[in-house]
C-alpha atoms as a PDB file:
ATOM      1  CA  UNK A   1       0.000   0.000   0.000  1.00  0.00           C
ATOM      2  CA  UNK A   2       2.540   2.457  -0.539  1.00  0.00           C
ATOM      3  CA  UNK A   3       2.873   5.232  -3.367  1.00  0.00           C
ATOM      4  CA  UNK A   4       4.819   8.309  -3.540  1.00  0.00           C
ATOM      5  CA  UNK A   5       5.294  11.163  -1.441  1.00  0.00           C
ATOM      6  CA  UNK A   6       4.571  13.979  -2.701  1.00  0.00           C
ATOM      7  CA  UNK A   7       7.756  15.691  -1.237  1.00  0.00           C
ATOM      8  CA  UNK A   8      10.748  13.265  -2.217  1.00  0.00           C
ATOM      9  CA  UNK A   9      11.154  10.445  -4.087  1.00  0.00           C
ATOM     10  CA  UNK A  10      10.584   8.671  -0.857  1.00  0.00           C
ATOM     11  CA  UNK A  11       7.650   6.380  -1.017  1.00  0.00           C
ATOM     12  CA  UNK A  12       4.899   6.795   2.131  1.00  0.00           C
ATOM     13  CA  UNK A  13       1.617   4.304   3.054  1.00  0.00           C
ATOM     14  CA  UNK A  14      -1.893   5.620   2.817  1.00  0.00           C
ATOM     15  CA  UNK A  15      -2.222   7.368   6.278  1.00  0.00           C
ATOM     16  CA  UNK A  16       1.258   9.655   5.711  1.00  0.00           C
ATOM     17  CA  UNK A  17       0.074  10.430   2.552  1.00  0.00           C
ATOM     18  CA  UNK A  18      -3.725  11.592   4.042  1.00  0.00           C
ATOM     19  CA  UNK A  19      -1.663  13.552   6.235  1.00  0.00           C
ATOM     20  CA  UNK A  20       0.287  15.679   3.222  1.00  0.00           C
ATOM     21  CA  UNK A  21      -3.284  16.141   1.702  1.00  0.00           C
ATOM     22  CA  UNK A  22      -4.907  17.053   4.672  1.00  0.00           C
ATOM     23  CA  UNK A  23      -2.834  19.882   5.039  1.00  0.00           C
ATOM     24  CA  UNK A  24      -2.962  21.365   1.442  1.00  0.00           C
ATOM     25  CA  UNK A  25      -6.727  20.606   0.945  1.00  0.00           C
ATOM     26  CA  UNK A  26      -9.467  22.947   1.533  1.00  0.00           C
ATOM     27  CA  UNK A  27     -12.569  22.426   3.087  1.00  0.00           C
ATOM     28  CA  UNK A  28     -14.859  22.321  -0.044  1.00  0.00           C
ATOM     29  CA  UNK A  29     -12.156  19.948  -1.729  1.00  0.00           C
ATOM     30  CA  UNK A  30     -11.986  17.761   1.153  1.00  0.00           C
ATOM     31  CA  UNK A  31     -15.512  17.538   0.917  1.00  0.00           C
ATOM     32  CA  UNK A  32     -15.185  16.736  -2.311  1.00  0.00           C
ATOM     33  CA  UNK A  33     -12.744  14.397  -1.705  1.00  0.00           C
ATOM     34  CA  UNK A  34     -14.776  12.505   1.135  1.00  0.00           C
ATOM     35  CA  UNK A  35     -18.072  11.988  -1.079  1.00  0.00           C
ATOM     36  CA  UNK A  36     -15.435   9.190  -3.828  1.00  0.00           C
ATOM     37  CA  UNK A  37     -14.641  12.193  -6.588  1.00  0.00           C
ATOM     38  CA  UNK A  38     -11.092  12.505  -7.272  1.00  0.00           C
ATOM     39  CA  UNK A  39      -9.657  16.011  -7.236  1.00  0.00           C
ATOM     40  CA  UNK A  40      -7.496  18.143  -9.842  1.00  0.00           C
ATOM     41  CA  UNK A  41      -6.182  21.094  -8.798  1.00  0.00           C
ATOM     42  CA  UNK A  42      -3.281  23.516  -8.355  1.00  0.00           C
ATOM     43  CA  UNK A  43      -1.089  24.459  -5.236  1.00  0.00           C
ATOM     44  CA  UNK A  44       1.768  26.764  -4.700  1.00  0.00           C
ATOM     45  CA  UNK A  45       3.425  25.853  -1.782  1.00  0.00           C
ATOM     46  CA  UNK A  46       4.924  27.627   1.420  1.00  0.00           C
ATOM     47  CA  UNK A  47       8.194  27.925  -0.371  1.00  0.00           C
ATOM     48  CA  UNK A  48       6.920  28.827  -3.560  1.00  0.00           C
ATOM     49  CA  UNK A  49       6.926  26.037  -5.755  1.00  0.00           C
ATOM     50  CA  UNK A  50       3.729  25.515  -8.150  1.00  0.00           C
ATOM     51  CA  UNK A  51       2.382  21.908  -8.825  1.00  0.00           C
ATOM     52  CA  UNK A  52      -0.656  20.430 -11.091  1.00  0.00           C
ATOM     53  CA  UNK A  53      -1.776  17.711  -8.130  1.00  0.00           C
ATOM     54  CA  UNK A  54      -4.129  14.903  -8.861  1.00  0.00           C
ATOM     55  CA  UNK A  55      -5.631  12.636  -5.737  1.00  0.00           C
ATOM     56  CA  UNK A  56      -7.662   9.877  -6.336  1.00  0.00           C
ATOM     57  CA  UNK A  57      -8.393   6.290  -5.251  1.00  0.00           C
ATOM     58  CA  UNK A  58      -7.222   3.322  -5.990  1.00  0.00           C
ATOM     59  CA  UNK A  59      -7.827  -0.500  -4.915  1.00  0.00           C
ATOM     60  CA  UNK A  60      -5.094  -0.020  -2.272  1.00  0.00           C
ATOM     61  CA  UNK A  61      -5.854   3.213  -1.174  1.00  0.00           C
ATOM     62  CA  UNK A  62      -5.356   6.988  -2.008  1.00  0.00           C
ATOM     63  CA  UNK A  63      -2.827   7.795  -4.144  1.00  0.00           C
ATOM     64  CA  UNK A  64      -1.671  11.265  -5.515  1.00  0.00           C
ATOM     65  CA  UNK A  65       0.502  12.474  -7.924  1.00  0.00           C
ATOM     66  CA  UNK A  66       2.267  16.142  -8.140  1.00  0.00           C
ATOM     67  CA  UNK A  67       3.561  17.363 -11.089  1.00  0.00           C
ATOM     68  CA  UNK A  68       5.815  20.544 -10.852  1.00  0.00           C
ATOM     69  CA  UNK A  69       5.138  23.408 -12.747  1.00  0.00           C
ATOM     70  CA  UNK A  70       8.419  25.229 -13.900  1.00  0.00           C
ATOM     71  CA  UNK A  71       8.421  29.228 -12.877  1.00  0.00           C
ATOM     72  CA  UNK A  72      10.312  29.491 -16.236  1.00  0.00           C
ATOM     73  CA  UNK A  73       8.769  29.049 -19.438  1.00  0.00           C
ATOM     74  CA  UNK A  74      11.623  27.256 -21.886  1.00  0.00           C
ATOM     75  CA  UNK A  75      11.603  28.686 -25.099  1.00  0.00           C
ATOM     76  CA  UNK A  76      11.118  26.906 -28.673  1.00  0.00           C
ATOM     77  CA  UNK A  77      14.952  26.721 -29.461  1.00  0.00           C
ATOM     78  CA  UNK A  78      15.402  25.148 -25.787  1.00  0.00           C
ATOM     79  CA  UNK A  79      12.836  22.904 -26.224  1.00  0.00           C
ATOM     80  CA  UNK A  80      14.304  21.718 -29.536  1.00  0.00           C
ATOM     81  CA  UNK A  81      11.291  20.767 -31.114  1.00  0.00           C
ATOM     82  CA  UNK A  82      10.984  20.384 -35.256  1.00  0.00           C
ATOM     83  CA  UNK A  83      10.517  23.902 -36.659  1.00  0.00           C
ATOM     84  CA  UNK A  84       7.040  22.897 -38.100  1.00  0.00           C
ATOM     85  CA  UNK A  85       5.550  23.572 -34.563  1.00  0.00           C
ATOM     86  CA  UNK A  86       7.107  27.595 -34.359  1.00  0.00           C
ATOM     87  CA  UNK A  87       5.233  27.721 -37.857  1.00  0.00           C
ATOM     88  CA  UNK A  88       2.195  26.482 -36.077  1.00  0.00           C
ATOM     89  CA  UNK A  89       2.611  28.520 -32.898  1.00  0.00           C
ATOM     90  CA  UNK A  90       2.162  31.977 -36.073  1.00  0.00           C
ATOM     91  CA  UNK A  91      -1.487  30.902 -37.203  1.00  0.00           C
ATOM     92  CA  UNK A  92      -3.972  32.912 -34.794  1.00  0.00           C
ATOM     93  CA  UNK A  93      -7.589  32.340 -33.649  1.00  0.00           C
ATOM     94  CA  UNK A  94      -7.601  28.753 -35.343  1.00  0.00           C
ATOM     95  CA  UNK A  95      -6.700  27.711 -38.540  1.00  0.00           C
ATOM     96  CA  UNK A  96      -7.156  24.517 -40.891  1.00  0.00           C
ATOM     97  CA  UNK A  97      -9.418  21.546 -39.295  1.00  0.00           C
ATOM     98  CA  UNK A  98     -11.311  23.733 -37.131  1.00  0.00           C
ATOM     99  CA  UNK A  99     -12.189  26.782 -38.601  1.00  0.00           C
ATOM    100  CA  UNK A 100     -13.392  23.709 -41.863  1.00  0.00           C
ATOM    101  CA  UNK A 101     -15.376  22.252 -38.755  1.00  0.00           C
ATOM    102  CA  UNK A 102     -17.321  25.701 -37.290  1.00  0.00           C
ATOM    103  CA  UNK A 103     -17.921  26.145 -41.080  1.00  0.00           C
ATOM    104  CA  UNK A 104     -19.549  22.324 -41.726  1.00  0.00           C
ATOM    105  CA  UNK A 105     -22.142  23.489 -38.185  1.00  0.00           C
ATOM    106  CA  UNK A 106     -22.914  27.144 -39.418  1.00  0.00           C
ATOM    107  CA  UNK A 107     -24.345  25.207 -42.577  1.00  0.00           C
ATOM    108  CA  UNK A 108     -26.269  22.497 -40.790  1.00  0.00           C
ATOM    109  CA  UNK A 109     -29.948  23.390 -41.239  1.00  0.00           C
ATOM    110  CA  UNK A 110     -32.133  23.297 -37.567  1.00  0.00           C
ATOM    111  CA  UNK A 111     -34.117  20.941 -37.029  1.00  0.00           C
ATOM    112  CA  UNK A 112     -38.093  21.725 -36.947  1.00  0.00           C
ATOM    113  CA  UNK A 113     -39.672  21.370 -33.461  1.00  0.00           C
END
């Protein structure tokens, strides 16, 4: 029964990590929590850092997972991605598939009552 902390690489059973969430949940997401929904939310901790967290349940327990968020956005070149996607990143307010899509509805005639 044992998953990761969210503060190390460490790994922690079900009632440490209840603990961790316990003290970075609020009331209504507790709540939330409590009545079997999962949660998906953000937190930006005492120290500053930002994290994307994600609690659910699972057949051995509650598990969670927290995914940093960087406080620096890496640019295109440091990201070294194929050029084709700074061509994409130009076209504004949609382009291609979905502006042929909105089109293809606007022409759909209503249907009578």
């Amino acid at each position: 029964m044992a998953t990761s902390c969210p503060s190390s690489s460490a790994t922690c059973v079900s009632p440490e990590l209840e603990g961790y969430l316990t003290e970075i949940l609020t009331r209504n997401q507790a709540d939330h929590f409590s009545k079997g929904q999962d949660l998906d939310f953000s937190y930006v901790s005492a120290e500053g850092g930002r994290f994307r967290v994600n609690v659910y349940r699972k057949e051995t327990g509650i598990g969670a997972t927290f995914r940093a968020i960087p406080t620096e956005v890496p640019t295109l070149e440091k990201l070294a991605l194929p050029p084709i996607v700074t061509k994409l990143c130009d076209y504004h307010q949609g382009h291609g598939a979905r502006d042929g899509l909105h089109r293809h509805r606007q022409s759909r005639p209503r249907s009578r009552r």
